[in-house]
N, C-alpha and C. Protein backbone atom coordinates (compact mmCIF):
# COMPACT_ATOMS: atom_id res chain seq x y z
N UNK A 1 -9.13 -7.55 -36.09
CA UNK A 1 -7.90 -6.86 -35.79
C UNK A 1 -6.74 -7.85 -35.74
N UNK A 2 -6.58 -9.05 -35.74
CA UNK A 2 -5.95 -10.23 -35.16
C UNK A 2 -4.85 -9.44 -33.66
N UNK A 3 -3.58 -9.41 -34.30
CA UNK A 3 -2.53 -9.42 -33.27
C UNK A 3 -2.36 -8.06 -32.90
N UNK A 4 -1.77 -7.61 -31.74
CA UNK A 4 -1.33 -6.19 -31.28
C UNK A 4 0.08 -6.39 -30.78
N UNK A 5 1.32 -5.81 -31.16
CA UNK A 5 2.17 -5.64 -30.32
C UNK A 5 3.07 -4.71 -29.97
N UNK A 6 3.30 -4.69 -29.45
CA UNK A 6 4.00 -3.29 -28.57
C UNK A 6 5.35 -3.60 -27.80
N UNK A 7 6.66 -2.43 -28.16
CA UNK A 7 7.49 -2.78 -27.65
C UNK A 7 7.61 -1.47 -26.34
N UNK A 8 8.35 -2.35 -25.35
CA UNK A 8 8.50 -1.65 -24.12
C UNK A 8 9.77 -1.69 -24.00
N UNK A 9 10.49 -0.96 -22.98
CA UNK A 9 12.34 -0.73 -23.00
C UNK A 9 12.39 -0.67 -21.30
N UNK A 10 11.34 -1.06 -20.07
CA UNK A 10 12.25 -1.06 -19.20
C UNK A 10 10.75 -1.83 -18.45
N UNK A 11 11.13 -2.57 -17.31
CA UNK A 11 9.70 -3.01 -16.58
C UNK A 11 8.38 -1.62 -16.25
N UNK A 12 9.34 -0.53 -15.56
CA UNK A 12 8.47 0.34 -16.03
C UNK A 12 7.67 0.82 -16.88
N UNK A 13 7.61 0.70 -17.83
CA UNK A 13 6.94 0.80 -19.03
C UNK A 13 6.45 -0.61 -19.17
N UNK A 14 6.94 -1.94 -18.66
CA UNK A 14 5.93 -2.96 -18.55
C UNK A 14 4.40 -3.00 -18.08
N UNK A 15 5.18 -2.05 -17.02
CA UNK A 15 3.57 -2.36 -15.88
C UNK A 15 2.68 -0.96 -16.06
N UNK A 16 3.53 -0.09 -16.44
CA UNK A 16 2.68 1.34 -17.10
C UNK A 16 1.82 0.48 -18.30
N UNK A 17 1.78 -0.01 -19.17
CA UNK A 17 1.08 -0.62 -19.76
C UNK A 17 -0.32 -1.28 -19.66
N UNK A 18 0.93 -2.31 -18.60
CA UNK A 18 -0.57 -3.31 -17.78
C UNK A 18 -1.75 -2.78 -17.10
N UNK A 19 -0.81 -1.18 -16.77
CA UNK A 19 -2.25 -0.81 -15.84
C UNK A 19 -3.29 0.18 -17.25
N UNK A 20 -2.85 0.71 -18.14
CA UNK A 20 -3.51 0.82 -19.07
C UNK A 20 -4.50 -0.05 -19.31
N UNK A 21 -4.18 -1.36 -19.76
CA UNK A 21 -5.13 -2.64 -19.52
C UNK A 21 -5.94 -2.96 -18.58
N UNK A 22 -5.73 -2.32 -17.21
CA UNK A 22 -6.57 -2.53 -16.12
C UNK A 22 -7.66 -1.82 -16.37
N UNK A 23 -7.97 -0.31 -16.78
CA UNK A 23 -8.71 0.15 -17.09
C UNK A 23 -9.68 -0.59 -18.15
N UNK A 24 -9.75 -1.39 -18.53
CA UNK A 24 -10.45 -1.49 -20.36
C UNK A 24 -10.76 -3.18 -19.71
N UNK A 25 -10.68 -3.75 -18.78
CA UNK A 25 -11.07 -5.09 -18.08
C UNK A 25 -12.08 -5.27 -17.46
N UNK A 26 -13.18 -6.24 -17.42
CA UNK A 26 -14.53 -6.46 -16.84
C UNK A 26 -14.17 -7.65 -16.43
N UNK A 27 -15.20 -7.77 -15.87
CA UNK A 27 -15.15 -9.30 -13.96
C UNK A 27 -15.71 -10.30 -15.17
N UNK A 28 -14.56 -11.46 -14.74
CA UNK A 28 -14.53 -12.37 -15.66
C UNK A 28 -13.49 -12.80 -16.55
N UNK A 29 -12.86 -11.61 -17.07
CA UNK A 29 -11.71 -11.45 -17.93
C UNK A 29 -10.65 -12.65 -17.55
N UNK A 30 -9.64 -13.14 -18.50
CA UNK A 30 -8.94 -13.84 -18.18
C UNK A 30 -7.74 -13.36 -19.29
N UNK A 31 -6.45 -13.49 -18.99
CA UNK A 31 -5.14 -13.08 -19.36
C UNK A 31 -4.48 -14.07 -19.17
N UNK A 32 -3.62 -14.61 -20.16
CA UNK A 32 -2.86 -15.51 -20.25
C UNK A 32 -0.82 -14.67 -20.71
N UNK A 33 -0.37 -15.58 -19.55
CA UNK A 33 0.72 -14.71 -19.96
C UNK A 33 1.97 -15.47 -20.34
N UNK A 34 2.99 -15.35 -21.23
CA UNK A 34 3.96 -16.36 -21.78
C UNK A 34 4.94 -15.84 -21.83
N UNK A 35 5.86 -16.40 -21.70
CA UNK A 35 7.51 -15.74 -21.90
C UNK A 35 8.58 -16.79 -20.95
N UNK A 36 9.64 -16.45 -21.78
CA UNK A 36 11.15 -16.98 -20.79
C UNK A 36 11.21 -16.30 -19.37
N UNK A 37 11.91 -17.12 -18.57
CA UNK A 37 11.88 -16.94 -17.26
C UNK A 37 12.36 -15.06 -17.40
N UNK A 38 11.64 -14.32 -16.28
CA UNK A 38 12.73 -13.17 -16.69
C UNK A 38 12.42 -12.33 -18.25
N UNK A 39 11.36 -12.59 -18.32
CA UNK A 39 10.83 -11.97 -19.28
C UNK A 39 10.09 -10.69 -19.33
N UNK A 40 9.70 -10.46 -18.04
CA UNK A 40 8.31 -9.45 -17.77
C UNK A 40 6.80 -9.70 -17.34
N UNK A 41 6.56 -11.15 -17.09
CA UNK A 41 5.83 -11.66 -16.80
C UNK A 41 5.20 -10.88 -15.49
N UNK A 42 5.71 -10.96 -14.33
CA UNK A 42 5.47 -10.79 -13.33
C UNK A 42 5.33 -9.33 -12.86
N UNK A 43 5.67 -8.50 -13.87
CA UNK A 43 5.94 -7.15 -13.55
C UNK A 43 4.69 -6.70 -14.58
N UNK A 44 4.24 -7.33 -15.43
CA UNK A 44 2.89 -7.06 -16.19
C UNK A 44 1.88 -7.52 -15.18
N UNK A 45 1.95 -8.16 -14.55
CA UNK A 45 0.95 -8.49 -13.63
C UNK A 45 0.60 -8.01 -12.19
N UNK A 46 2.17 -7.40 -11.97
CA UNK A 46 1.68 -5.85 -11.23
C UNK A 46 1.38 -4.93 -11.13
N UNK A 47 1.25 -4.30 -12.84
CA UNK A 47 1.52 -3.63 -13.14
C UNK A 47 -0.59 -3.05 -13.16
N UNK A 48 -0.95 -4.45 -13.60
CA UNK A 48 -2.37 -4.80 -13.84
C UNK A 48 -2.53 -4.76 -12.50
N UNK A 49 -2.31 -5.43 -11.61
CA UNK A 49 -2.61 -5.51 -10.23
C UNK A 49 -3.00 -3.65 -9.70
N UNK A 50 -1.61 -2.91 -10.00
CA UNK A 50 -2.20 -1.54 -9.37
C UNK A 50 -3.17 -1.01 -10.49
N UNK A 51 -3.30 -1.08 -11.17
CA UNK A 51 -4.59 -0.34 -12.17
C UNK A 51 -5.51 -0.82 -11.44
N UNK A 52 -5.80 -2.07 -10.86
CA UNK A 52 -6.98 -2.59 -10.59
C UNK A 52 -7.29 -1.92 -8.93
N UNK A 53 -6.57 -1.40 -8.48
CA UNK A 53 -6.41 -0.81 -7.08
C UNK A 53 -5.76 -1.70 -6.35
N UNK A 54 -5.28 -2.68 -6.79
CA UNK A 54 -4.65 -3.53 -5.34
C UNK A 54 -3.41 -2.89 -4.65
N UNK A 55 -3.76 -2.76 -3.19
CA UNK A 55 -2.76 -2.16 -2.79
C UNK A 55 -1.81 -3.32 -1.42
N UNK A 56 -1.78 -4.14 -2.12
CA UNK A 56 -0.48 -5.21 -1.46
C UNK A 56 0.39 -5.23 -2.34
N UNK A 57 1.81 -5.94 -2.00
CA UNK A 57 2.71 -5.91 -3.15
C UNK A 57 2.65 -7.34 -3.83
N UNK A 58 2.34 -7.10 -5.09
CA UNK A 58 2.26 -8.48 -5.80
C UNK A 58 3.20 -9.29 -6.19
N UNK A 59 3.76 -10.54 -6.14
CA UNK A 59 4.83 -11.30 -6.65
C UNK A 59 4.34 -12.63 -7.13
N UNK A 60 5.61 -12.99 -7.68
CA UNK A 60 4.93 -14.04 -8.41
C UNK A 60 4.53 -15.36 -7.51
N UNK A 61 3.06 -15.82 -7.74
CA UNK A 61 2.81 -17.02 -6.96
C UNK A 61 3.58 -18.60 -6.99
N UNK A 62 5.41 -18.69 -7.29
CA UNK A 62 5.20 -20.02 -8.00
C UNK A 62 5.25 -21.08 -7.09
N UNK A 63 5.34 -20.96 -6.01
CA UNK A 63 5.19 -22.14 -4.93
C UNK A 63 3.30 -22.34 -4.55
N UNK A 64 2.55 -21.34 -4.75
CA UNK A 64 1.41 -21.79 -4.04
C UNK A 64 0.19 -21.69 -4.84
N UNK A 65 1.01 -21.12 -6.51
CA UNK A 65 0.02 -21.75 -7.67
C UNK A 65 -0.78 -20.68 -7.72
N UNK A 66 -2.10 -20.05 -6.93
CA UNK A 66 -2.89 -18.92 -6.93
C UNK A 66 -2.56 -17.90 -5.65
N UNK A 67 -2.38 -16.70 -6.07
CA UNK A 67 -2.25 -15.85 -4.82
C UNK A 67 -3.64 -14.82 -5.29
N UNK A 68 -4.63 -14.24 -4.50
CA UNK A 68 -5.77 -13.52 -4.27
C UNK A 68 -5.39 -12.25 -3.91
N UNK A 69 -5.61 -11.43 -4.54
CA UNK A 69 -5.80 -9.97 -3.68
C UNK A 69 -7.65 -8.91 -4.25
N UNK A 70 -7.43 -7.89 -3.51
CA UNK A 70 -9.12 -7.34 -3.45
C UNK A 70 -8.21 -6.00 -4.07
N UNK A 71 -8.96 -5.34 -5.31
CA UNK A 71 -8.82 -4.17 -5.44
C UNK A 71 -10.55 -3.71 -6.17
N UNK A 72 -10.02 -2.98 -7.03
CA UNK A 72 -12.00 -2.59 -7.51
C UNK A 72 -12.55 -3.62 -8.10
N UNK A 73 -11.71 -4.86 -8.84
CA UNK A 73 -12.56 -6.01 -8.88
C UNK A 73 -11.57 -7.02 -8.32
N UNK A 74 -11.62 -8.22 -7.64
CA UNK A 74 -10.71 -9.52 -6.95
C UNK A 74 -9.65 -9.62 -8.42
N UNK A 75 -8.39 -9.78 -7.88
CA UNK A 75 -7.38 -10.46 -9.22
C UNK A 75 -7.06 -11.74 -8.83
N UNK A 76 -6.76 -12.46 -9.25
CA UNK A 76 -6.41 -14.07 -9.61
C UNK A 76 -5.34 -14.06 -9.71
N UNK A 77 -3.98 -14.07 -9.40
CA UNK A 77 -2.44 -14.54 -9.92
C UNK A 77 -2.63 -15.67 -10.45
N UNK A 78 -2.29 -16.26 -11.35
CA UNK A 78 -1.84 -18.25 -11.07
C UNK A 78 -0.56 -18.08 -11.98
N UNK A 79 0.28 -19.22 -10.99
CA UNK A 79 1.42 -19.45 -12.08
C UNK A 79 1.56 -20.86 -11.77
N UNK A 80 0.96 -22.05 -13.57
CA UNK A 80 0.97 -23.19 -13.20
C UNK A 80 1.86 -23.79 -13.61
N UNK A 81 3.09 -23.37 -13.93
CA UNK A 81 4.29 -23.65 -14.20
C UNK A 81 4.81 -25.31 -13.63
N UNK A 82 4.50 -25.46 -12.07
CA UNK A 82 4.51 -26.15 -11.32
C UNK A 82 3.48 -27.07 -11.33
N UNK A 83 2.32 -26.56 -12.07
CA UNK A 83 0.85 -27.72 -11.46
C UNK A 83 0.44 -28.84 -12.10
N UNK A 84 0.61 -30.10 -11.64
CA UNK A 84 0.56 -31.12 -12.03
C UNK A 84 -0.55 -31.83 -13.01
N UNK A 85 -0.70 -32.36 -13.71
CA UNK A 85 -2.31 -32.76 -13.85
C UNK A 85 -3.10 -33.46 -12.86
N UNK A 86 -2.60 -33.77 -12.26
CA UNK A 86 -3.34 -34.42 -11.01
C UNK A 86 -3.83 -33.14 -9.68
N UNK A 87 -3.51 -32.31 -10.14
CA UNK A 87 -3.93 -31.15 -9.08
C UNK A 87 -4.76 -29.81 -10.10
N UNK A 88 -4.38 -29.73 -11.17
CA UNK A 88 -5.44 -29.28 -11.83
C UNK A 88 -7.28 -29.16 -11.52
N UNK A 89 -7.83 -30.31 -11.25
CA UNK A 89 -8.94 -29.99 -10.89
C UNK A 89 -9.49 -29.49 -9.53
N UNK A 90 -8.20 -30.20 -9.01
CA UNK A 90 -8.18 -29.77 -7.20
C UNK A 90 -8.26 -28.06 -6.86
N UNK A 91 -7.78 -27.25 -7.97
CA UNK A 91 -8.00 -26.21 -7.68
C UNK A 91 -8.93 -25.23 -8.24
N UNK A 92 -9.90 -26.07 -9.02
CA UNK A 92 -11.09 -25.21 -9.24
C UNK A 92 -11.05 -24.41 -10.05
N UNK A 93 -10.26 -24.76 -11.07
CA UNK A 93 -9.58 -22.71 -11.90
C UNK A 93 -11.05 -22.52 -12.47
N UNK A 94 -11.85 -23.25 -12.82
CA UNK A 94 -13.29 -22.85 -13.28
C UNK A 94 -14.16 -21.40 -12.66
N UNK A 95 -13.63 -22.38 -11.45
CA UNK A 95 -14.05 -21.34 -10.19
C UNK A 95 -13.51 -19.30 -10.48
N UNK A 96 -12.53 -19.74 -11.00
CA UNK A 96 -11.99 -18.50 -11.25
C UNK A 96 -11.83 -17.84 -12.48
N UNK A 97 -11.73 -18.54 -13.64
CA UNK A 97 -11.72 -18.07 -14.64
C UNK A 97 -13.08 -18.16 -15.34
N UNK A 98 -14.18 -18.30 -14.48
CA UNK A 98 -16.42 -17.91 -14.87
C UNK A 98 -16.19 -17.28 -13.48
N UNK A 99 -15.26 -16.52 -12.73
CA UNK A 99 -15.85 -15.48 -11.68
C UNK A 99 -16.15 -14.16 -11.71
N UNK A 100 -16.17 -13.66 -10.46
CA UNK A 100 -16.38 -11.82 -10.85
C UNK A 100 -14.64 -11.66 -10.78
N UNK A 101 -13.79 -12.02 -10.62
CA UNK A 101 -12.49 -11.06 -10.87
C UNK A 101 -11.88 -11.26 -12.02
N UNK A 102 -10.67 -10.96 -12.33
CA UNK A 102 -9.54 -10.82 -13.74
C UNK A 102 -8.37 -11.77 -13.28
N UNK A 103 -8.61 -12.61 -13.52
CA UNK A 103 -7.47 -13.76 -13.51
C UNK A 103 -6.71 -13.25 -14.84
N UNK A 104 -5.13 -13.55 -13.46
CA UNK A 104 -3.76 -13.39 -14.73
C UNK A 104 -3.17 -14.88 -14.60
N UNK A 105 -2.96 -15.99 -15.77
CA UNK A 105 -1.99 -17.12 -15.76
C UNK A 105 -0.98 -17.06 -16.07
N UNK A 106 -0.03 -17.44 -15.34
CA UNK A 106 1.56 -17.38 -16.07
C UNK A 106 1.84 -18.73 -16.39
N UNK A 107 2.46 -18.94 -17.81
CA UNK A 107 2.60 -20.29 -18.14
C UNK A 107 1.35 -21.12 -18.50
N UNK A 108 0.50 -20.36 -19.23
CA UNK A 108 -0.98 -21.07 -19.72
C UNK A 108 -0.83 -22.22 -20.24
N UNK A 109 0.04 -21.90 -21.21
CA UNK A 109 0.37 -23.08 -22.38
C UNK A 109 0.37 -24.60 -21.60
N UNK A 110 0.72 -24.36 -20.10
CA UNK A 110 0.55 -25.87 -19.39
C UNK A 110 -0.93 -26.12 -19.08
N UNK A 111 -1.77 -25.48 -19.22
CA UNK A 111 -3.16 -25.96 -19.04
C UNK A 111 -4.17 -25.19 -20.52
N UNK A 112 -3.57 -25.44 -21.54
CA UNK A 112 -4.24 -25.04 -22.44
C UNK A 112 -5.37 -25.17 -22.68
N UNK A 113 -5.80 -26.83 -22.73
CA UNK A 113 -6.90 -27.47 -22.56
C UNK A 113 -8.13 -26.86 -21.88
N UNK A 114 -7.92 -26.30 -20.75
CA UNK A 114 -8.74 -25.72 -19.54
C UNK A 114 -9.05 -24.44 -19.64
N UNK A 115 -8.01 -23.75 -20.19
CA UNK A 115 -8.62 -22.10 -20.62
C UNK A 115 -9.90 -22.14 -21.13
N UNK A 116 -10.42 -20.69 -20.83
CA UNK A 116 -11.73 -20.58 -21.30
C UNK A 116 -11.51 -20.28 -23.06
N UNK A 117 -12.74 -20.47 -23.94
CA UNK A 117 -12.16 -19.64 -25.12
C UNK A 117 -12.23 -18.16 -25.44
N UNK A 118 -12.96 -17.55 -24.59
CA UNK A 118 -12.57 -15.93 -24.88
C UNK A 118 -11.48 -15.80 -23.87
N UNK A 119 -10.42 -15.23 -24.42
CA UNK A 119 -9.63 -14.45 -23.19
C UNK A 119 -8.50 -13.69 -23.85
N UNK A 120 -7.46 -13.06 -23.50
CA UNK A 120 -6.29 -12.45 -24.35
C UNK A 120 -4.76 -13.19 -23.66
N UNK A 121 -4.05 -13.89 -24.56
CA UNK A 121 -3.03 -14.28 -24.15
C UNK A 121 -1.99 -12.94 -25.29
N UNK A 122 -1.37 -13.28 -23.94
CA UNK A 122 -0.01 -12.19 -24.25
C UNK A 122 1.42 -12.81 -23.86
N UNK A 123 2.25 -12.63 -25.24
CA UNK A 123 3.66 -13.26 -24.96
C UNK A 123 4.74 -12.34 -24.99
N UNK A 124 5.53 -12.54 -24.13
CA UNK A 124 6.63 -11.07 -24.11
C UNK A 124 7.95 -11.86 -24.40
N UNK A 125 8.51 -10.92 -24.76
CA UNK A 125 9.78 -11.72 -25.43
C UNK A 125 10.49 -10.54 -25.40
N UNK A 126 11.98 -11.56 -25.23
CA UNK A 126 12.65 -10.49 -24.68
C UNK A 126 13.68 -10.10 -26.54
N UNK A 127 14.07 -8.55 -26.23
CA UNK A 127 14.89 -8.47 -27.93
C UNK A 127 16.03 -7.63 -27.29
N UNK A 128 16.39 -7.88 -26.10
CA UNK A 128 17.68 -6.96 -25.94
C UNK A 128 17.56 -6.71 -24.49
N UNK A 129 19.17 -6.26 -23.70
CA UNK A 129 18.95 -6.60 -22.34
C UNK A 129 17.88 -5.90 -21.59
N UNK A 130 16.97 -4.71 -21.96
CA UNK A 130 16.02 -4.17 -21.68
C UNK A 130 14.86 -3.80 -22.41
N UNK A 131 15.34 -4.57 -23.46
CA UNK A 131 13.55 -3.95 -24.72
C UNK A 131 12.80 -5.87 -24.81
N UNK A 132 11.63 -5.61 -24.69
CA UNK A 132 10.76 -6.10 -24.75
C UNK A 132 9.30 -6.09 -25.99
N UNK A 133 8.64 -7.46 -26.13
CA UNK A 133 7.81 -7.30 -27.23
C UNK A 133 6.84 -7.92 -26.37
N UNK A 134 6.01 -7.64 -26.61
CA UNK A 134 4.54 -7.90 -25.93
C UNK A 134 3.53 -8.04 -27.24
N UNK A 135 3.33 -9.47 -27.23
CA UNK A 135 2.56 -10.00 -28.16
C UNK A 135 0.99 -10.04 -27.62
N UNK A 136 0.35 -9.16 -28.49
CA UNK A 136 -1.36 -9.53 -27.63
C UNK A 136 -2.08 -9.93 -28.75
N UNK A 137 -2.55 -11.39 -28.32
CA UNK A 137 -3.58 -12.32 -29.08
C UNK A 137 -4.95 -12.39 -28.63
N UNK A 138 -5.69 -11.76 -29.33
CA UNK A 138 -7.30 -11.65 -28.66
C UNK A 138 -8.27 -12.59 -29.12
N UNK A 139 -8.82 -13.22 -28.17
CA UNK A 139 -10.22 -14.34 -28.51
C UNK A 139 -11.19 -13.92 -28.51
N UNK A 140 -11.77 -13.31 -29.08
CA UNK A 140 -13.34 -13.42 -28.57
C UNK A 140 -13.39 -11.57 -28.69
N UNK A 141 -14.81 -11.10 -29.80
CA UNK A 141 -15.16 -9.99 -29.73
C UNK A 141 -14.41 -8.89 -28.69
N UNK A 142 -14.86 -9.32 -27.44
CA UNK A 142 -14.62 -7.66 -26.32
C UNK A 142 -13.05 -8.46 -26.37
N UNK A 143 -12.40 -9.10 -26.41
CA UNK A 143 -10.33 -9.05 -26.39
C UNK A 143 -10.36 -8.15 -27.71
N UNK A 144 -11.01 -8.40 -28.59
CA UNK A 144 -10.57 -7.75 -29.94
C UNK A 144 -10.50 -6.15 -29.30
N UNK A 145 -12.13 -5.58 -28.97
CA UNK A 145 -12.03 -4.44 -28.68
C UNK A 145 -11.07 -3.64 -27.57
N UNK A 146 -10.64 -4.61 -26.78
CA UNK A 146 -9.90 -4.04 -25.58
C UNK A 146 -8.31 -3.82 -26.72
N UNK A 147 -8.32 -4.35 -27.67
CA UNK A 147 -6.76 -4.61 -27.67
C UNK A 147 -6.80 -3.14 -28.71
N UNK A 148 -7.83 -3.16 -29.76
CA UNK A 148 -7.84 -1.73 -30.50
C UNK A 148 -8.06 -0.73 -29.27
N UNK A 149 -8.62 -0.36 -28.36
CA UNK A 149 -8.68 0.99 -27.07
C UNK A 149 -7.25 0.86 -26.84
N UNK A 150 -6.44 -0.18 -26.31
CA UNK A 150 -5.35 -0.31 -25.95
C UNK A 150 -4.25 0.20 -27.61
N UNK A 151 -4.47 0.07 -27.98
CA UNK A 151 -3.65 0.59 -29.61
C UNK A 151 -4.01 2.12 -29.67
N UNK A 152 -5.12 2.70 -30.09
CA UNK A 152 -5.44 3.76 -29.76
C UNK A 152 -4.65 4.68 -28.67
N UNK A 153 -4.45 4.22 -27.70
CA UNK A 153 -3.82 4.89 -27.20
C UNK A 153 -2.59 5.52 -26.60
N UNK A 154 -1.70 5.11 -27.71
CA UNK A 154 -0.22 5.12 -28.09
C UNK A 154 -0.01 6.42 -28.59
């Protein structure tokens, strides 16, 4: 299938999306997410957050790197925007991205190296003061299939 993308016109329809995606996700999954500051980043990842049942309010982690919440499977925030290479191993992302929950990264591209190789990175980009492109790049067999269910259902 290679690429999927989809344009959205307001955060609402960001995170209506994401939680589409929540549905079609198994423990383990990992999401990589890219864009200019102010892009939609953070609002795709709440958006995923309530699909998944979490019922705290999610924001973006960028001072403390991973924020945790419990819904029908654990989610992962990370935003390593900030994380040094020298603290990279200190936090175990292994630990989290071979666990039972759905880790979301914001700013992957700074730990490229370390990603697992199956996972779906997605880049949003902005094309106007409220429309958005959401680029989805799938690795690995089940990203392929999640991203055709997710097409399908447009």
């Amino acid at each position: 299938m290679g690429r999927y993308k989809k344009q959205v016109h307001s955060p609402l329809e960001t995170m209506a999306l994401a939680e589409k995606l929540a549905l079609l996700v198994r423990p383990g999954d990992v999401i990589t997410l890219e864009g200019d500051l102010g892009a939609g980043k953070t609002h795709f990842s709440k958006g995923l957050a309530k699909g998944l049942g979490v019922k705290k309010v999610v924001n973006s982690p960028t001072f403390t790197i991973i924020k945790e919440y419990e819904g029908r499977l654990p989610f992962y925030h990370m935003d390593v925007y900030r994380l040094d290479e020298e603290s990279e191993e200190d936090i175990g992302l292994d630990e989290y991205f071979y666990g039972e929950g759905i880790t979301v990264v914001e700013w992957a591209s700074k730990i490229a190296e370390q990603l697992p190789d199956e996972r779906l990175d997605i880049t949003i980009r902005h094309v106007g003061e409220d429309k958005r492109y959401l680029l989805f790049e799938p690795h690995g067999e089940h990203f392929e299939q999640l991203c055709k269910e997710l097409a399908e259902w447009e």
